[in-house]
C-alpha atoms as a PDB file:
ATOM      1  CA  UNK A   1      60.253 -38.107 -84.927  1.00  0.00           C
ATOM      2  CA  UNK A   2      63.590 -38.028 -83.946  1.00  0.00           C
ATOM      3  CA  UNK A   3      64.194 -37.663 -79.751  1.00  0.00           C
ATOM      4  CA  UNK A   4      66.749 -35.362 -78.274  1.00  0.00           C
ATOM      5  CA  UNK A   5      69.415 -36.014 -76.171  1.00  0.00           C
ATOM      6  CA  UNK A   6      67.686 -35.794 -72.819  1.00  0.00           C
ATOM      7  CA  UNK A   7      64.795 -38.242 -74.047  1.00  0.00           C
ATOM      8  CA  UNK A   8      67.454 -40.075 -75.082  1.00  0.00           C
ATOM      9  CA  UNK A   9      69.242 -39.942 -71.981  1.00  0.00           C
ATOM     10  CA  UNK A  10      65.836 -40.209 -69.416  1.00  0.00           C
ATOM     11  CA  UNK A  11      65.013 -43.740 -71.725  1.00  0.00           C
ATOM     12  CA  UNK A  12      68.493 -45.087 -71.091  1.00  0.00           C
ATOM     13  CA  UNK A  13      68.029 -44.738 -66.987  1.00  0.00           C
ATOM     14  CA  UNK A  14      63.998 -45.576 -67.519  1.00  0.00           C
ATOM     15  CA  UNK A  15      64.310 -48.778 -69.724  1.00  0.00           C
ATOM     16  CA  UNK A  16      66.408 -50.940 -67.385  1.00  0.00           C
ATOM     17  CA  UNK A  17      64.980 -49.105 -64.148  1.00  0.00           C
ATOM     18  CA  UNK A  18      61.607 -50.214 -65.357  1.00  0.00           C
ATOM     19  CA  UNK A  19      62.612 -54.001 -66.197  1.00  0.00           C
ATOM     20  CA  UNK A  20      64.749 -54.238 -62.750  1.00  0.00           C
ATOM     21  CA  UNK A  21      60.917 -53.175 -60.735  1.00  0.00           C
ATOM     22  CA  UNK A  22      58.876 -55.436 -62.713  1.00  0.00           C
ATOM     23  CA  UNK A  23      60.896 -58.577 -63.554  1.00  0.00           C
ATOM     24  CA  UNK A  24      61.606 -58.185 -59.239  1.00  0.00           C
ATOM     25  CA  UNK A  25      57.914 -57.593 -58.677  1.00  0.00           C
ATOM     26  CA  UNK A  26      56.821 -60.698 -60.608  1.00  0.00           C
ATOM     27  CA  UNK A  27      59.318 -62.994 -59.792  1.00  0.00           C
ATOM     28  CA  UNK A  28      58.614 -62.386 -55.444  1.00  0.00           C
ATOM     29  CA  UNK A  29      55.198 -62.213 -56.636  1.00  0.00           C
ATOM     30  CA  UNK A  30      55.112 -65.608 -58.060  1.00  0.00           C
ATOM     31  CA  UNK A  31      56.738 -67.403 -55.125  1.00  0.00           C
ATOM     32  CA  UNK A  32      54.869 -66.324 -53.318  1.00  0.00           C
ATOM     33  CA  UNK A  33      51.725 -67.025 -54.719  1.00  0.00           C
ATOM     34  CA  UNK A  34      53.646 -70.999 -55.039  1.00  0.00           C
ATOM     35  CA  UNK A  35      55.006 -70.962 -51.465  1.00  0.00           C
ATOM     36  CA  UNK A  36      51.141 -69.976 -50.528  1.00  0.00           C
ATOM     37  CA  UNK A  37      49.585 -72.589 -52.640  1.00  0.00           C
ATOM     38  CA  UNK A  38      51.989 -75.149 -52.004  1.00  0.00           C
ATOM     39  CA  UNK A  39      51.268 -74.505 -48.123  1.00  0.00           C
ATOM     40  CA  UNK A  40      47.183 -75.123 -48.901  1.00  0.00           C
ATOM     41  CA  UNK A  41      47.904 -78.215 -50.853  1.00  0.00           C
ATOM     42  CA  UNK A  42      50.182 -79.857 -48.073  1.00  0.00           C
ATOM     43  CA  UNK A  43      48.435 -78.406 -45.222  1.00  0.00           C
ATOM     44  CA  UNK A  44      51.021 -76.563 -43.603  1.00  0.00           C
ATOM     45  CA  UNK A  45      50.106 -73.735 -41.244  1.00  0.00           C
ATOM     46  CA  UNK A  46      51.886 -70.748 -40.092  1.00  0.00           C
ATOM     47  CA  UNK A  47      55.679 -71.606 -40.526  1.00  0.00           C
ATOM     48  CA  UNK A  48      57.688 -68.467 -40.423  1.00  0.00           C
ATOM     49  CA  UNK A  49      61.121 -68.610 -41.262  1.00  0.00           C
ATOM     50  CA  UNK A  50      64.112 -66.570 -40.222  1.00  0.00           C
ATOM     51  CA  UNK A  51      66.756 -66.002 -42.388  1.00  0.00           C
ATOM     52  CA  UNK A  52      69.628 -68.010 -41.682  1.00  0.00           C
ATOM     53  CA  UNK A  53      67.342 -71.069 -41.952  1.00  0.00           C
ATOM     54  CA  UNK A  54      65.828 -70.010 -45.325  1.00  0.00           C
ATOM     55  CA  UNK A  55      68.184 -72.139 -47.109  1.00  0.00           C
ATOM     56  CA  UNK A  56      67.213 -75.132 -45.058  1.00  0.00           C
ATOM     57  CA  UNK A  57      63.909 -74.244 -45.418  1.00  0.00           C
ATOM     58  CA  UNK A  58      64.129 -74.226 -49.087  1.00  0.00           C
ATOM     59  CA  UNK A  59      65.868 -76.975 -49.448  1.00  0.00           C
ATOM     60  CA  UNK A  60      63.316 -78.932 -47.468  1.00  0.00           C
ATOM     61  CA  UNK A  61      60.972 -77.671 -50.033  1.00  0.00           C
ATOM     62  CA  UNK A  62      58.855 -76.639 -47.378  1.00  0.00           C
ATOM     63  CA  UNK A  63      56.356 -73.811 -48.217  1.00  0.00           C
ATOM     64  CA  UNK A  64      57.543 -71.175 -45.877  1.00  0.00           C
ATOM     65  CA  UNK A  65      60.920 -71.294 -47.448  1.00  0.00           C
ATOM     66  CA  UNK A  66      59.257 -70.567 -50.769  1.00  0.00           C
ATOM     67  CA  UNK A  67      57.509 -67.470 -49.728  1.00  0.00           C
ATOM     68  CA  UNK A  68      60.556 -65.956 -47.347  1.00  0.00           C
ATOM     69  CA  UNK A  69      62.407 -66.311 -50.735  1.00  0.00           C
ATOM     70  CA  UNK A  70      59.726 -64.283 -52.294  1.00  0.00           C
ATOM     71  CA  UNK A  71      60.173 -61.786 -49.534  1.00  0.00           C
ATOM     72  CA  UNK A  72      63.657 -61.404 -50.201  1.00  0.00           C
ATOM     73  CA  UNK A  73      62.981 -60.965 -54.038  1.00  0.00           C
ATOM     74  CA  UNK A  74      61.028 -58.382 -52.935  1.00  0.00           C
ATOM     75  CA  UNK A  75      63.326 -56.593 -50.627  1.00  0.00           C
ATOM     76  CA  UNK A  76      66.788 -56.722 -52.838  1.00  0.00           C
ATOM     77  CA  UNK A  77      64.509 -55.146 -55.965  1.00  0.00           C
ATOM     78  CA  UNK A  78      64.826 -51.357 -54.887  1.00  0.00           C
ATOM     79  CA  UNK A  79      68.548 -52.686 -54.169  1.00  0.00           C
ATOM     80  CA  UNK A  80      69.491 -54.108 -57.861  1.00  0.00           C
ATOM     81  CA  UNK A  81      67.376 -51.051 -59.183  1.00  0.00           C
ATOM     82  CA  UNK A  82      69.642 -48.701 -57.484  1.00  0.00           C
ATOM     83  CA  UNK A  83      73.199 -50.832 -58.567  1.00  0.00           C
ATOM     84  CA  UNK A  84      71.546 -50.952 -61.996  1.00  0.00           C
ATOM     85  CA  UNK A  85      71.372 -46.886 -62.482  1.00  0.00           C
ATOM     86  CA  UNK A  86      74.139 -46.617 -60.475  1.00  0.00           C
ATOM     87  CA  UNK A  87      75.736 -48.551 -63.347  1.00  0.00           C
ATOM     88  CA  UNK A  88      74.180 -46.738 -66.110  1.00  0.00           C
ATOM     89  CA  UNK A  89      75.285 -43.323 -64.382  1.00  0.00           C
ATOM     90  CA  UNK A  90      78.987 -44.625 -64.492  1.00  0.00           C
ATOM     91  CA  UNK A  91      78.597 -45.541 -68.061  1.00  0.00           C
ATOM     92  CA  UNK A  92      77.299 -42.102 -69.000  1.00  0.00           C
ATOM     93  CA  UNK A  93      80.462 -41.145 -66.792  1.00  0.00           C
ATOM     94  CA  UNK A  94      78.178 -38.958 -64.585  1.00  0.00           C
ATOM     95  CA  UNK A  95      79.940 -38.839 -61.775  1.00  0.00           C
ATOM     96  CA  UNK A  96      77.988 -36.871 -59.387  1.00  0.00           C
ATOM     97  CA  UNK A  97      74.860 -38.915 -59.750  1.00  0.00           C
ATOM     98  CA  UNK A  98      76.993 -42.508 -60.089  1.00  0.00           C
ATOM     99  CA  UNK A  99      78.316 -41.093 -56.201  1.00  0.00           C
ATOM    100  CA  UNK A 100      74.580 -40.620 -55.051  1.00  0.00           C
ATOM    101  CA  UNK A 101      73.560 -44.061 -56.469  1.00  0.00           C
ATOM    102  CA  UNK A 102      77.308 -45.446 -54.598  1.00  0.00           C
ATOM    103  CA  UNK A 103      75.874 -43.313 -51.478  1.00  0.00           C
ATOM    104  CA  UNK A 104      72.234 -44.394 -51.468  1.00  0.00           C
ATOM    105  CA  UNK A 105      73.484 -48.021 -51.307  1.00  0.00           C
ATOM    106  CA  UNK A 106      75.958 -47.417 -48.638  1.00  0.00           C
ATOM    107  CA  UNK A 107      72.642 -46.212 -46.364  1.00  0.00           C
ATOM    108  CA  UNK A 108      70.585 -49.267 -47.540  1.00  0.00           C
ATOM    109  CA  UNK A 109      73.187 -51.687 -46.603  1.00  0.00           C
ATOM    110  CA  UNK A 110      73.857 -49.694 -43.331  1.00  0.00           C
ATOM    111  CA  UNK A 111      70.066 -49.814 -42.749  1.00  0.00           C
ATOM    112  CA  UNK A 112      70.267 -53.727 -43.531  1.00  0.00           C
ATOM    113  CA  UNK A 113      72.784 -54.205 -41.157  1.00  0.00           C
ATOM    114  CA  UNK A 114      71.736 -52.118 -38.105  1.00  0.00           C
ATOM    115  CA  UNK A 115      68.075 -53.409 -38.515  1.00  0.00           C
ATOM    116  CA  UNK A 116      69.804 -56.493 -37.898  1.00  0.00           C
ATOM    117  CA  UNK A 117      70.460 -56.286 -33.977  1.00  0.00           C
END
């Protein structure tokens, strides 16, 4: 059966939208599962780590690190979903929904930022 153009056009935005969530949701998913089993094997007990030392943290190889970069993984998925239509909406040169994709990651950054202080 053949599809028509909107199916064609809805599995275009769905396919990659749908890998972004899920390869995102596994991969925070999975360190943190090894960040929190890496914390019960060397015995270390509520280390919370901000974000400017994440990178020290992980480095270290210390099990906090390993589950704040899960947490991150986590966050930054809606984020890459978003670029990744926002993409796909420029290559189907729709403009008007490319600009809300270009708009709805102006307000996630701004949110980012202000949450910040």
């Amino acid at each position: 059966m053949q599809m028509s153009a909107r199916e064609e056009g809805q599995s275009a935005l769905l396919g990659p939208s749908r890998r972004v969530l899920i390869i995102g949701t596994l991969i925070s998913f999975l360190l943190m599962i090894i960040g929190l089993s890496y914390a019960v094997v060397v015995g270390t007990r509520d280390e919370s780590v901000d974000i400017p030392g994440l990178l020290n943290s992980l480095l270290s190889l210390k099990p906090g690190g390993i589950v704040g970069l899960g947490i991150v993984v986590m966050l930054l998925t809606p984020v890459l979903n978003v670029l990744a239509l926002g993409v796909i909406f420029a290559r189907l040169r729709d403009r008007w929904f490319t600009l809300v994709a270009l708009l709805v990651l102006v307000i996630m950054a701004a949110n980012a930022l202000l949450s910040g202080r």
